[in-house]
Protein backbone atom coordinates (compact mmCIF):
# COMPACT_ATOMS: atom_id res chain seq x y z
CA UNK A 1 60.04 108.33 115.68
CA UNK A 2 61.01 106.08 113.04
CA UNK A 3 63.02 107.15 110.05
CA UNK A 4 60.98 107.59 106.76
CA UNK A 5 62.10 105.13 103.68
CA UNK A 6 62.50 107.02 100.03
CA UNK A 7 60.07 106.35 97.55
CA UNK A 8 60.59 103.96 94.81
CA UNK A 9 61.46 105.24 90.93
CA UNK A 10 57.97 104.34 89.90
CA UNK A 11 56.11 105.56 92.69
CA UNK A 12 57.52 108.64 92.56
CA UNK A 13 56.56 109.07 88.57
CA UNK A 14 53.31 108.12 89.06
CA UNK A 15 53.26 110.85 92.12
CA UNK A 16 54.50 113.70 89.49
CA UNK A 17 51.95 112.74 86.71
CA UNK A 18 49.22 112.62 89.20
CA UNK A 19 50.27 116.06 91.08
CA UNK A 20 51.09 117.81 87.62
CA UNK A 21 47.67 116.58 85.85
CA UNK A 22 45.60 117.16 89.37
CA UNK A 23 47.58 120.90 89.35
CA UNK A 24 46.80 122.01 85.88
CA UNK A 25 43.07 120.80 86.15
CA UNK A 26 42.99 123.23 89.04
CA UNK A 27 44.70 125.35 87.26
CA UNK A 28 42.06 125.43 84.58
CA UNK A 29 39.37 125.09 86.54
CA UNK A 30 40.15 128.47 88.89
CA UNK A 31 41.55 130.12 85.53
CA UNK A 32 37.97 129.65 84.30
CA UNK A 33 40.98 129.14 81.20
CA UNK A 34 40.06 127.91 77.62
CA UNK A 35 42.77 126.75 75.40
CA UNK A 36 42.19 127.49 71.92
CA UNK A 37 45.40 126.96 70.57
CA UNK A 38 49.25 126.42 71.88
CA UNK A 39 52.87 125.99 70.16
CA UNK A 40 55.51 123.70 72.14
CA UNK A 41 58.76 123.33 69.95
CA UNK A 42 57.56 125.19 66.80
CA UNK A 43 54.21 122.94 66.67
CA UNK A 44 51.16 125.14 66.81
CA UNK A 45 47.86 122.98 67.50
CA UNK A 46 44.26 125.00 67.18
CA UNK A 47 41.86 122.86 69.46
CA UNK A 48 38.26 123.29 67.44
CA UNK A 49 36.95 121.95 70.89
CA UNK A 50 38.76 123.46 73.67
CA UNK A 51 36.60 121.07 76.24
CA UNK A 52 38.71 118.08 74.89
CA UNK A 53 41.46 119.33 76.64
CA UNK A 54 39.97 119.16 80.39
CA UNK A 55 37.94 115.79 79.17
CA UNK A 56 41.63 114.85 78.10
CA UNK A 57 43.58 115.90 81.33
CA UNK A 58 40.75 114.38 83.91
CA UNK A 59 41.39 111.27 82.05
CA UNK A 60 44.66 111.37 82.69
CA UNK A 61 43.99 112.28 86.43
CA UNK A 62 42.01 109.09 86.46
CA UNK A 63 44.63 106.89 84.70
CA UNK A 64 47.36 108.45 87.20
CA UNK A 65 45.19 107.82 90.18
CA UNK A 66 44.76 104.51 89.72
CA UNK A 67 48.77 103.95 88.58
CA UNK A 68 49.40 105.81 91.70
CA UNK A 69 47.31 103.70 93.88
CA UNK A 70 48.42 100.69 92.26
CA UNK A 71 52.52 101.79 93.12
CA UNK A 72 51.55 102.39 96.63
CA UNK A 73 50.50 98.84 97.40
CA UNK A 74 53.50 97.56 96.15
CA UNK A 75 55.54 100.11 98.38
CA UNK A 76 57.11 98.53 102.07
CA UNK A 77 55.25 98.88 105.03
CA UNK A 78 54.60 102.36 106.19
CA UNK A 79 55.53 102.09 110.12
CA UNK A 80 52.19 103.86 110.30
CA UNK A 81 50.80 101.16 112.75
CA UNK A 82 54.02 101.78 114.80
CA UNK A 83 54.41 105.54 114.80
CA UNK A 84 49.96 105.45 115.74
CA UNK A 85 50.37 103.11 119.15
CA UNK A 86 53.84 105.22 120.25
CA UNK A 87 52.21 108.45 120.17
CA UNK A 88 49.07 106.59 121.88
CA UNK A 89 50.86 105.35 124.64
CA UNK A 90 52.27 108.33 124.70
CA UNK A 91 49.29 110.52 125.03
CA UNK A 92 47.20 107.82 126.70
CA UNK A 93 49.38 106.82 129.64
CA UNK A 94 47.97 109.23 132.36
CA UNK A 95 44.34 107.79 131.47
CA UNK A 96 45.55 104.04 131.49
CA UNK A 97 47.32 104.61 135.08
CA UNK A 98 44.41 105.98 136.50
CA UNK A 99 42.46 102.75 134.89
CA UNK A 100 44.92 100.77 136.91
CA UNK A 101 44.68 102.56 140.21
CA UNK A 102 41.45 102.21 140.13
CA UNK A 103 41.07 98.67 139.12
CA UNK A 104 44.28 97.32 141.25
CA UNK A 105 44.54 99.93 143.96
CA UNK A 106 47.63 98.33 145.44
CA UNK A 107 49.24 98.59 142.02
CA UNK A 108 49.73 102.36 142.36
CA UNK A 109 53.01 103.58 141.41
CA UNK A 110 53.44 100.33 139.66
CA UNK A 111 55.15 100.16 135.92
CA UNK A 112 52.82 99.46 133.18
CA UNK A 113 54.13 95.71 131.70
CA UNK A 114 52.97 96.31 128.69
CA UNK A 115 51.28 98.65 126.12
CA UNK A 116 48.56 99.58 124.04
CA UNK A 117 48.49 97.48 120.91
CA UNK A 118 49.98 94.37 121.55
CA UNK A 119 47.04 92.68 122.57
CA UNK A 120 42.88 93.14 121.33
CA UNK A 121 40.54 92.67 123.56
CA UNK A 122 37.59 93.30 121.39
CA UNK A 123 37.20 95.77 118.49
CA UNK A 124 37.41 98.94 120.51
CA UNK A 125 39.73 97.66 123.46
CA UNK A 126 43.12 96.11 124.15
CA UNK A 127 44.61 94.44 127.15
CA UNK A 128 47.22 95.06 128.53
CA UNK A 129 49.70 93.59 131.49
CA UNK A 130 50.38 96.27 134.37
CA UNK A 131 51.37 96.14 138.15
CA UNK A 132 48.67 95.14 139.93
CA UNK A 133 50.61 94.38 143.09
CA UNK A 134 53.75 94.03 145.38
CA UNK A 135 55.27 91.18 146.04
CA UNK A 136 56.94 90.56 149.01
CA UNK A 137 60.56 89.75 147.43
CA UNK A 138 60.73 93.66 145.59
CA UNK A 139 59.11 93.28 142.76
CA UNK A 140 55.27 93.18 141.68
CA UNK A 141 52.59 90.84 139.92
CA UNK A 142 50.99 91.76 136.86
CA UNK A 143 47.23 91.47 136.08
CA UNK A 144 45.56 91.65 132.90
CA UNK A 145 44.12 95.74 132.77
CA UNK A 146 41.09 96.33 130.07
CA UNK A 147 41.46 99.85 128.24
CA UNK A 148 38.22 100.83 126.13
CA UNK A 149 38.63 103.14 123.07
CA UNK A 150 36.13 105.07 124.63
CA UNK A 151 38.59 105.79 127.61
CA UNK A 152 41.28 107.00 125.15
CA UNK A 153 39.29 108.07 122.30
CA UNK A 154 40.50 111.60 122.11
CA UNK A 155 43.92 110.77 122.62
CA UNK A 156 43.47 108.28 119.28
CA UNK A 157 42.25 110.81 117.27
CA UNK A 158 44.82 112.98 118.40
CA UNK A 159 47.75 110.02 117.99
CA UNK A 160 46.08 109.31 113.95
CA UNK A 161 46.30 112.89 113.06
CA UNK A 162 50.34 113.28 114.01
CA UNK A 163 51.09 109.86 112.90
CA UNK A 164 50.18 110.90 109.44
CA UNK A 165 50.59 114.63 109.70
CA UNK A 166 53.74 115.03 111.45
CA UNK A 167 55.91 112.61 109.16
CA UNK A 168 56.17 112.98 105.09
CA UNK A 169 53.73 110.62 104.93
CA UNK A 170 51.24 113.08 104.69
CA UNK A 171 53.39 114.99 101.60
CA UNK A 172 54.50 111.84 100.34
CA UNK A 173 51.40 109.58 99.95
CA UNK A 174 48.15 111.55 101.31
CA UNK A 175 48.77 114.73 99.89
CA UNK A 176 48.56 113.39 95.78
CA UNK A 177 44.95 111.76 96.51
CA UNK A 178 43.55 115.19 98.60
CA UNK A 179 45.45 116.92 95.15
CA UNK A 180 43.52 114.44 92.42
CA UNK A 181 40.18 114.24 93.79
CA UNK A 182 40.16 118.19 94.57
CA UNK A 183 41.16 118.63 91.01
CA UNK A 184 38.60 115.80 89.78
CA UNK A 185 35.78 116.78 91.96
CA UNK A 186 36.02 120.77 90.38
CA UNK A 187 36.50 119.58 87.21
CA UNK A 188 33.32 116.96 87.47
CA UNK A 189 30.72 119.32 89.34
């Protein structure tokens, strides 16, 4: 598994504004809380209209959400694509040998040449290289070997879920947009 990268400085601000907005909408929301009035460093404010102060922090959600959103693009590439087709090929192998013993019966026992996701066949297949053969001087000939998604489908669900889940990924960039529209979808019904 490949190692994670740290955030960037902004990134990580706009991650804390949008987790600490997202948290006290929540907050409010589940509080069923009105704020009438509050002193911070010997100010006292008295809010006439206590809604102004969700309508005010679900504006800020928004605002951080799309700050957020705009940091991540600029972030470096995510391995995500890489960490997906490991744990794939992973998962997947038993189903893809079969696929080639029964395609290229004399293959059997044979190395797979090469693996998911280096080649598309279509939109829901790759090709691959295995061993579809013996040669006579020890070694083998390769064939090209279809695999449909629908061969492997459960291991690709299964392969998406840990890339993101199993990594800080999830924490790191997924968790902040569940956080913000949670908080902006109980706020907004």
């Amino acid at each position: 598994m490949s190692q994670a990268h740290d955030l960037s400085a902004g990134l990580l601000r706009q991650r804390r504004n949008l987790t600490l907005t997202s948290a006290a909408l929540l907050f409010l929301s589940f509080a069923e809380a009105e704020i009438h009035s509050f002193q911070i460093l010997g100010i006292s404010a008295t809010f006439g209209r206590p809604d102004a102060v969700v309508f005010g922090l679900t504006t800020m959600a928004f605002y951080f959400l799309y700050r957020y959103a705009l940091y991540l693009r600029q972030e470096p590439a995510f391995g995500l694509s890489a960490e997906f087709f490991s744990r794939l090929n992973r998962y997947a192998k038993p189903k893809i040998l079969n696929l080639r013993d029964h395609k290229y019966p004399a293959g059997k026992g044979l190395e797979l040449a090469e693996e998911l996701g280096v080649r598309k066949a279509g939109a829901l297949s790759w090709e691959i290289l295995v061993g579809s053969q013996r040669d006579g001087a020890g070694g083998y000939r390769t064939n090209d070997l279809i695999v449909p998604l629908k061969e492997v489908w459960w291991d690709a669900i299964k392969a998406s879920i840990m890339a993101v889940v199993a990594r800080s990924y999830f924490t790191d960039y997924v968790f902040p947009f569940l956080l913000a529209a949670v908080a902006l979808f109980v706020t907004l019904r």
